[in-house]
C-alpha atoms as a PDB file:
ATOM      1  CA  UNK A   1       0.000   0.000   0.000  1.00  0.00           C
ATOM      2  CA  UNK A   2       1.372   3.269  -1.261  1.00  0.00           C
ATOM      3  CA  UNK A   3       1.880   5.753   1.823  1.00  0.00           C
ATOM      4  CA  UNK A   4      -0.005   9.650   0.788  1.00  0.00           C
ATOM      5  CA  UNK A   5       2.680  12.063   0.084  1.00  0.00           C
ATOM      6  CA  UNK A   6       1.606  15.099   2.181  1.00  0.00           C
ATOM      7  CA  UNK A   7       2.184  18.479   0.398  1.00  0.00           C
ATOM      8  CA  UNK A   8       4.437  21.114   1.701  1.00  0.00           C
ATOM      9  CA  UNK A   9       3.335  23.817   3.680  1.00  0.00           C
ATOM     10  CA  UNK A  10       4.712  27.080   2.892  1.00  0.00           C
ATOM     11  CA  UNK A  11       6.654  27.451   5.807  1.00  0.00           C
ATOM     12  CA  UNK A  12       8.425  23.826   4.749  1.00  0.00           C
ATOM     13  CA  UNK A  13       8.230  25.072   1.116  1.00  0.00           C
ATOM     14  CA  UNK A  14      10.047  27.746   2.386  1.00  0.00           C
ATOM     15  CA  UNK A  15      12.592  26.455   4.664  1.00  0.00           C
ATOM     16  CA  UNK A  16      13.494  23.834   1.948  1.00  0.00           C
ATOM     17  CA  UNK A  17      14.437  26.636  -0.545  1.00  0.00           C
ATOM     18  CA  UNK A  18      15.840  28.494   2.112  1.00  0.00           C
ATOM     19  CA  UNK A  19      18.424  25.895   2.945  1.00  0.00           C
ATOM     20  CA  UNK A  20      19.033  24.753  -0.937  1.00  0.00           C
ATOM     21  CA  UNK A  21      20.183  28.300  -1.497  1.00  0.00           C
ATOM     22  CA  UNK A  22      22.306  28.208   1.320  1.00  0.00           C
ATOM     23  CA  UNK A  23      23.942  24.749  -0.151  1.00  0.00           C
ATOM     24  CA  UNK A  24      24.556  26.330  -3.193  1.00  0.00           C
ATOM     25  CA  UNK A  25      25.932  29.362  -1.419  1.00  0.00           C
ATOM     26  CA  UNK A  26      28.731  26.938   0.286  1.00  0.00           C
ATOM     27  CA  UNK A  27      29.498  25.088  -3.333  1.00  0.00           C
ATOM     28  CA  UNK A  28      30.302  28.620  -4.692  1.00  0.00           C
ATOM     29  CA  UNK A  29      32.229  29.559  -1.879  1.00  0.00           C
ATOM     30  CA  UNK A  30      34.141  26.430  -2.006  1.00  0.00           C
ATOM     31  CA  UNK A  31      34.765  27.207  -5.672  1.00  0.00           C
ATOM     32  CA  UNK A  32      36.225  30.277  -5.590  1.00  0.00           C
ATOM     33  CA  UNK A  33      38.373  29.164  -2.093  1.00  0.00           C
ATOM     34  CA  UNK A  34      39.501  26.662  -4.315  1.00  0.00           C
ATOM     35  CA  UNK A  35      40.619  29.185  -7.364  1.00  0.00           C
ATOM     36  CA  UNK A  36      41.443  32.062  -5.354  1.00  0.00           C
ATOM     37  CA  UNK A  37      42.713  30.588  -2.255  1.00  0.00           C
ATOM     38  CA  UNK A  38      41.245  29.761   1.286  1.00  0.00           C
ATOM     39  CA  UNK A  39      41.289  33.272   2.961  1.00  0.00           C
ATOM     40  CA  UNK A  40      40.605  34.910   0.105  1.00  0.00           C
ATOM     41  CA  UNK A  41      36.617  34.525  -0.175  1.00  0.00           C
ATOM     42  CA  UNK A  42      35.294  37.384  -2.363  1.00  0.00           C
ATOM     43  CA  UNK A  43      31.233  37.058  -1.075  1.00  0.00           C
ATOM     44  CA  UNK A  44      30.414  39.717  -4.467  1.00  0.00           C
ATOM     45  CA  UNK A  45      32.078  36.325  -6.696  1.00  0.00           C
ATOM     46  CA  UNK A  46      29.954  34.279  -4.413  1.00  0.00           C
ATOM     47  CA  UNK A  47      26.827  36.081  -5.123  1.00  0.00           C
ATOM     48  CA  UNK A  48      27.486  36.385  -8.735  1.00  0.00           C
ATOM     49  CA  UNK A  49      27.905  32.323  -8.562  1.00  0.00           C
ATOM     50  CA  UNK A  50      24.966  31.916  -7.244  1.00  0.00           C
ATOM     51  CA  UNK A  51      22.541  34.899  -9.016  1.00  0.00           C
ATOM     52  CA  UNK A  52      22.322  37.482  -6.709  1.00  0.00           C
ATOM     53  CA  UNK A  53      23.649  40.659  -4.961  1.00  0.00           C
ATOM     54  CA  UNK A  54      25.964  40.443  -2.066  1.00  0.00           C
ATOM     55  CA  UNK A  55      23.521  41.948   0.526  1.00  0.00           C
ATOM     56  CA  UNK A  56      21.031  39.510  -0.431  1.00  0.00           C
ATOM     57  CA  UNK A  57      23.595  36.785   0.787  1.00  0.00           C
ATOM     58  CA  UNK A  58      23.115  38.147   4.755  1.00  0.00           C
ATOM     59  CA  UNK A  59      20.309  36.602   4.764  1.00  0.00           C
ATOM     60  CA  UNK A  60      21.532  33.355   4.591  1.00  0.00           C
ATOM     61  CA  UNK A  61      25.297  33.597   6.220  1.00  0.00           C
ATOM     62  CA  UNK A  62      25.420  36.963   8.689  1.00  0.00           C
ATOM     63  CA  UNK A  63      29.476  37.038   7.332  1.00  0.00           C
ATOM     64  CA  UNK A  64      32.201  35.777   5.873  1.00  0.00           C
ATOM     65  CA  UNK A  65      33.204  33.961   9.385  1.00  0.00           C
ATOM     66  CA  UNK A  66      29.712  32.656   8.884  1.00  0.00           C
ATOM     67  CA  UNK A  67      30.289  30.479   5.517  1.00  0.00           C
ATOM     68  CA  UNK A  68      33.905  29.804   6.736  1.00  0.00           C
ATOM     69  CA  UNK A  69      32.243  28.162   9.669  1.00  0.00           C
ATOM     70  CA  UNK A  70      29.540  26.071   8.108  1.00  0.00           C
ATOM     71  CA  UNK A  71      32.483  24.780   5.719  1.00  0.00           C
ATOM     72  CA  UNK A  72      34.359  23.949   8.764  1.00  0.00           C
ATOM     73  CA  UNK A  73      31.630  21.804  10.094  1.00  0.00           C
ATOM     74  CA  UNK A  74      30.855  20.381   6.910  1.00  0.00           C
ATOM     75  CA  UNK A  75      34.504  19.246   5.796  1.00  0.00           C
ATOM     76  CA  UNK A  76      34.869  17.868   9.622  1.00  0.00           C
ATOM     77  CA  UNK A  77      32.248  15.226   9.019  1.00  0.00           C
ATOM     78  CA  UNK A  78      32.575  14.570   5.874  1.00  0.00           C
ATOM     79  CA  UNK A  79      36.302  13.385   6.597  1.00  0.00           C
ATOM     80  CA  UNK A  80      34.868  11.543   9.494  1.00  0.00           C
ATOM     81  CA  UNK A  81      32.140  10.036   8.005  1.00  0.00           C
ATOM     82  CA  UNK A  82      35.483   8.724   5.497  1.00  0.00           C
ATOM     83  CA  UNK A  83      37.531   7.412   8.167  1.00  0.00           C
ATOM     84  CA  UNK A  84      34.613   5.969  10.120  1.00  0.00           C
ATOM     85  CA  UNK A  85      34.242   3.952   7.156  1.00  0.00           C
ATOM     86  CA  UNK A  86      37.747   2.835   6.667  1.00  0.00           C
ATOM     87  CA  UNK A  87      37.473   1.485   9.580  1.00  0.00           C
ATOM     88  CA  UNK A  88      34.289  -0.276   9.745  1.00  0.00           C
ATOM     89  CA  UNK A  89      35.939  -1.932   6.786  1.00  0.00           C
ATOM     90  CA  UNK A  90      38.819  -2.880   7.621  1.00  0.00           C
ATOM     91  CA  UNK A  91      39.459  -2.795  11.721  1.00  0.00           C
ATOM     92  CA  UNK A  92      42.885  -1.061  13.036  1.00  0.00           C
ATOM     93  CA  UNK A  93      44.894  -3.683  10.916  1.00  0.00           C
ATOM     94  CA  UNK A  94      48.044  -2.749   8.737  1.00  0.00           C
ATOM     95  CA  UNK A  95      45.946  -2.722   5.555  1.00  0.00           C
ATOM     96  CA  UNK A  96      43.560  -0.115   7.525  1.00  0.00           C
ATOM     97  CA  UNK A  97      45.818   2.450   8.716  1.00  0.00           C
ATOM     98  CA  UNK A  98      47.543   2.420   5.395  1.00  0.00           C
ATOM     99  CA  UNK A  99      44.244   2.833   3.602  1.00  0.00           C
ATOM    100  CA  UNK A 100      43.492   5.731   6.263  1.00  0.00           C
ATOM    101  CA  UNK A 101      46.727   7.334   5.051  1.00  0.00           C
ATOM    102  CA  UNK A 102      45.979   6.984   1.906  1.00  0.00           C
ATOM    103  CA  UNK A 103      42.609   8.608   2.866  1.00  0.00           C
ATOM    104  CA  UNK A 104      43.518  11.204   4.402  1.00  0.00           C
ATOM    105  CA  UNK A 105      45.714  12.637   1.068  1.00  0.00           C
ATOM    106  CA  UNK A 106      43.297  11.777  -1.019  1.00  0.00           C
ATOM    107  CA  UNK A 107      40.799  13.753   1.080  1.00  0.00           C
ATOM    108  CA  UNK A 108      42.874  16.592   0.960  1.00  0.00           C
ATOM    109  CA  UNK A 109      43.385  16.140  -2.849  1.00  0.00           C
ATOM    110  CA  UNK A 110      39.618  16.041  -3.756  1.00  0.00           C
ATOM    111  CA  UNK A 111      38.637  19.270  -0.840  1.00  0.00           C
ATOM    112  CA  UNK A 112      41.624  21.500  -0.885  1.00  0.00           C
ATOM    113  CA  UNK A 113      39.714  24.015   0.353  1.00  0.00           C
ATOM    114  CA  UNK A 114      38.139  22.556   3.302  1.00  0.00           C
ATOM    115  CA  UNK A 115      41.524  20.845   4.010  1.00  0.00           C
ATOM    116  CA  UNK A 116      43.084  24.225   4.478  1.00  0.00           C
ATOM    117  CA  UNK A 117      40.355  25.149   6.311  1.00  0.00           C
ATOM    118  CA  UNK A 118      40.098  22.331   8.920  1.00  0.00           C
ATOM    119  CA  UNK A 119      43.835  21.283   9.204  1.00  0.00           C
ATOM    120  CA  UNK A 120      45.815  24.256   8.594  1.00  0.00           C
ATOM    121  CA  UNK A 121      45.487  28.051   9.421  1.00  0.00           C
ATOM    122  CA  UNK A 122      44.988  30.225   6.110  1.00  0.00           C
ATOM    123  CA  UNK A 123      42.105  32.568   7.462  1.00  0.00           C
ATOM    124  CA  UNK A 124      43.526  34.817   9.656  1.00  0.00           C
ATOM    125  CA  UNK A 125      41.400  35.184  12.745  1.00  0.00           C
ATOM    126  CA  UNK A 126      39.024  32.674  11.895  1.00  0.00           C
ATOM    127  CA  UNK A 127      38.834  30.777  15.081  1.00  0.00           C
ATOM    128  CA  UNK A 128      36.021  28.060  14.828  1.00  0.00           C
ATOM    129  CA  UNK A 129      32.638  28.587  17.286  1.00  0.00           C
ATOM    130  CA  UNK A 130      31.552  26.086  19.732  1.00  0.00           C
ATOM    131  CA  UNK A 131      29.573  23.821  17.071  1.00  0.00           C
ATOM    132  CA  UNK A 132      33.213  23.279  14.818  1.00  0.00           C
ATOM    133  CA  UNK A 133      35.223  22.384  17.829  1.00  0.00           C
ATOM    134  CA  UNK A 134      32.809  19.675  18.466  1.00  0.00           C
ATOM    135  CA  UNK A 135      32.909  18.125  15.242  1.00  0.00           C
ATOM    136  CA  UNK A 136      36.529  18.231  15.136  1.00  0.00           C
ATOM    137  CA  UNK A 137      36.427  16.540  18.533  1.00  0.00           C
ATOM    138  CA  UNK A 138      34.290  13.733  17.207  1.00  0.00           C
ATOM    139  CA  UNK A 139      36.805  13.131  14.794  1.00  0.00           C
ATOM    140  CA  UNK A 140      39.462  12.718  16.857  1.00  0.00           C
ATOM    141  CA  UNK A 141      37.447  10.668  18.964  1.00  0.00           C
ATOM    142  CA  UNK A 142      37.498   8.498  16.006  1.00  0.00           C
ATOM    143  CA  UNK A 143      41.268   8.623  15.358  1.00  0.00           C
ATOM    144  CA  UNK A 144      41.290   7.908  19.170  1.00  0.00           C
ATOM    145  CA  UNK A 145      39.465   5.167  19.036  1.00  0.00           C
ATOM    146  CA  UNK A 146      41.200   3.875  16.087  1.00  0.00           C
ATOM    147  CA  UNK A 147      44.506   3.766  17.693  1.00  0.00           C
ATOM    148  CA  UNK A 148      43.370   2.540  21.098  1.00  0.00           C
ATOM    149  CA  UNK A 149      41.902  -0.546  19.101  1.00  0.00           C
ATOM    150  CA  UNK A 150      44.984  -1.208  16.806  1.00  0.00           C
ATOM    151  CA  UNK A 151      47.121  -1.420  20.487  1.00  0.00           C
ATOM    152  CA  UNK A 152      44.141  -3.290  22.313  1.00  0.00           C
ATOM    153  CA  UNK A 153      44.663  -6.495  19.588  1.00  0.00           C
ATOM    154  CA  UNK A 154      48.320  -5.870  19.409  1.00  0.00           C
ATOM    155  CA  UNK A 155      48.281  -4.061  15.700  1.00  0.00           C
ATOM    156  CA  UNK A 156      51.132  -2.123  17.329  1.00  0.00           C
ATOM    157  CA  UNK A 157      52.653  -2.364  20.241  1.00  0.00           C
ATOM    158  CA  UNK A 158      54.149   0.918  20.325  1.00  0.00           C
ATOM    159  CA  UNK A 159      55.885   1.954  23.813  1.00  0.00           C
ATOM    160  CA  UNK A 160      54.622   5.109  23.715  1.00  0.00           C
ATOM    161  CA  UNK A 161      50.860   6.058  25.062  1.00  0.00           C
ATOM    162  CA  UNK A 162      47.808   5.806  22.842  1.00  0.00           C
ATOM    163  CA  UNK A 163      47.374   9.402  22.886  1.00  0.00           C
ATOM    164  CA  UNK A 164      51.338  10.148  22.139  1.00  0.00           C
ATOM    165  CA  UNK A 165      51.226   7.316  18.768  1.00  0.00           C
ATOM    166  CA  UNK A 166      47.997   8.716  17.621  1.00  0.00           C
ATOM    167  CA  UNK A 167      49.656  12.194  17.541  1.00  0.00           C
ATOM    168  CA  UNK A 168      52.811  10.801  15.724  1.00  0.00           C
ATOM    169  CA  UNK A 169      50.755   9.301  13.112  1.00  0.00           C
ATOM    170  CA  UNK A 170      48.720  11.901  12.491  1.00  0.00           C
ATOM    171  CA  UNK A 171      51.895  14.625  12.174  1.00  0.00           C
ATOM    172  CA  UNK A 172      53.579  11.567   9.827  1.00  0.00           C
ATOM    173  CA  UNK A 173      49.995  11.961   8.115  1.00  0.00           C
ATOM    174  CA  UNK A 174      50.012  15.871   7.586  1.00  0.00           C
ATOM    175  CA  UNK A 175      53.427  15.856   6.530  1.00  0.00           C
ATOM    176  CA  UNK A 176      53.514  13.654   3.622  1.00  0.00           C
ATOM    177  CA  UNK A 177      50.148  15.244   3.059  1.00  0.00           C
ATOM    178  CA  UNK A 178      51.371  18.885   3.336  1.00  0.00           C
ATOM    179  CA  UNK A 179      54.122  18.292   1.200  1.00  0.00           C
ATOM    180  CA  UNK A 180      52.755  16.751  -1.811  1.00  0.00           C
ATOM    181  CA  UNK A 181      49.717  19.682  -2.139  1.00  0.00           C
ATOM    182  CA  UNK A 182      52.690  21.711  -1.817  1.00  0.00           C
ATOM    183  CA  UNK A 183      54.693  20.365  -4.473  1.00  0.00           C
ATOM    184  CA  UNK A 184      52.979  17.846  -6.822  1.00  0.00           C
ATOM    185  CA  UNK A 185      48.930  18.839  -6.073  1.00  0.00           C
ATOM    186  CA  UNK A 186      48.329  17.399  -9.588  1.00  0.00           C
ATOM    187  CA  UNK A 187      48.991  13.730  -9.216  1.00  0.00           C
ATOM    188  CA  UNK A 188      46.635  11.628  -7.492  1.00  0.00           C
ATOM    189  CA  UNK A 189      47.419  10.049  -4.094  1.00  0.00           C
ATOM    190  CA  UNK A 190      49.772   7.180  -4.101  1.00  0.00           C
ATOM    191  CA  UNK A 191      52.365   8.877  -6.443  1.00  0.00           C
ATOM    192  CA  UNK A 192      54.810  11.621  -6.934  1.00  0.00           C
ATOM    193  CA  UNK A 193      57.988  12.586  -4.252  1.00  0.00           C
ATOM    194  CA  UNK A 194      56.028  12.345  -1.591  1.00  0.00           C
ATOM    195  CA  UNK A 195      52.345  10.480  -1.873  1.00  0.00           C
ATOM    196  CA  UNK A 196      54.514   7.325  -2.832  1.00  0.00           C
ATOM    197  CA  UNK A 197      55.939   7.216   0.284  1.00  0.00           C
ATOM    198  CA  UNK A 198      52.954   5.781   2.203  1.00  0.00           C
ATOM    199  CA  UNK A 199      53.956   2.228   1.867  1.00  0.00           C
ATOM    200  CA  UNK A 200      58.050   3.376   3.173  1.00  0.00           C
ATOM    201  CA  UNK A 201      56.209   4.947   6.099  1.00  0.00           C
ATOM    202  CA  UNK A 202      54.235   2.109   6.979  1.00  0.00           C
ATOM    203  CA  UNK A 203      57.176  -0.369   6.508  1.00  0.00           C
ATOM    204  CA  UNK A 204      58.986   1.660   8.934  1.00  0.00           C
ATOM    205  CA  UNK A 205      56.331   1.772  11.563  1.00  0.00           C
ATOM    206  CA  UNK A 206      55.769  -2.073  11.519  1.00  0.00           C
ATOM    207  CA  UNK A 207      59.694  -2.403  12.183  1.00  0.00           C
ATOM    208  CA  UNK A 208      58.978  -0.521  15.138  1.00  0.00           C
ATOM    209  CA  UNK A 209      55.769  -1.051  16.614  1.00  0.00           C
ATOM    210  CA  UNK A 210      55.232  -4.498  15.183  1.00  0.00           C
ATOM    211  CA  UNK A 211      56.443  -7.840  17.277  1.00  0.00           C
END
């Protein structure tokens, strides 16, 4: 039995439209972050992206800071909703952390401009509100957990603390990362100077943490 679709109300007409335009708001803004560079968000491009005058743009995002934030939020989960995942699939093994790795740059590859935003500093001032700490908290809840897991069924047995190897990987992560946007953006993860080092780096770190 087919279930009656109930028509909109105009307040639900409304709010659906409402937040459309403000998802098409943060695909322009991403677009020109991406062209013109993280801090340099120019809301008139924005507007013209999307059909309409910069004031008329308040209405959705009260500021810049505003879309910046809302980007924040939205490139935290959608990297966490990634490495949650990676490691449903495939459990704090070897092969997972090295796919998580690989992840992570190709992440970074496919969202440069929510990369910048989340993992480095290009906005100056830009601090994130209340709502973006917490989703960046939930990630590393998830990196937490990842790590605590790989130790727990003796993945690694690293002498250092949970906390202090999850760190380490990650800065191993960001660095390999970091320097491969920097230097060779246009090849895809897993190649170049620097993205074909994942499987070095993970060779090293099962010399040392695996017995």
């Amino acid at each position: 039995m087919n279930e009656t679709v109930r028509p909109l109300t105009p307040e639900s007409r409304r709010q659906r439209n409402h937040d459309e335009m403000a998802g098409n708001i943060l695909q322009a803004a991403r677009e020109v972050m991406r062209e013109q560079g993280a801090a340099d968000l120019n809301l008139q491009e924005v507007a013209r992206r999307v059909g309409m005058r910069a004031p008329s743009l308040y209405t959705y995002f009260p500021g810049r800071t505003a879309i910046y934030e809302a980007l924040f939020v939205l490139g935290m989960r959608m990297y966490r909703q990634r490495l949650e995942a990676l490691l449903t699939e495939h459990g704090a093994t070897w092969a997972g952390l090295e796919r998580i790795m690989e992840g992570y740059l190709a992440f970074a590859l496919e969202n440069p401009e929510l990369y910048q935003l989340m993992f480095e500093r290009p906005v100056p001032g830009f601090v994130p509100s209340a709502e973006g700490l917490a989703e960046a908290a939930r990630l590393l809840d998830v990196s937490r957990r990842m790590t605590e897991q790989a130790i727990t069924t003796g993945t690694i047995t690293s002498p250092l603390s949970a906390e202090v190897t999850m760190n380490l990987m990650i800065a191993l992560m960001h660095g390999f990362t970091a320097q491969h946007l920097a230097n060779e953006p246009h090849l895809p993860a897993g190649s170049g100077r620097f993205g074909s080092l994942i499987p070095v780096l993970m060779d090293l770190l099962k010399k040392a943490w695996l017995r």
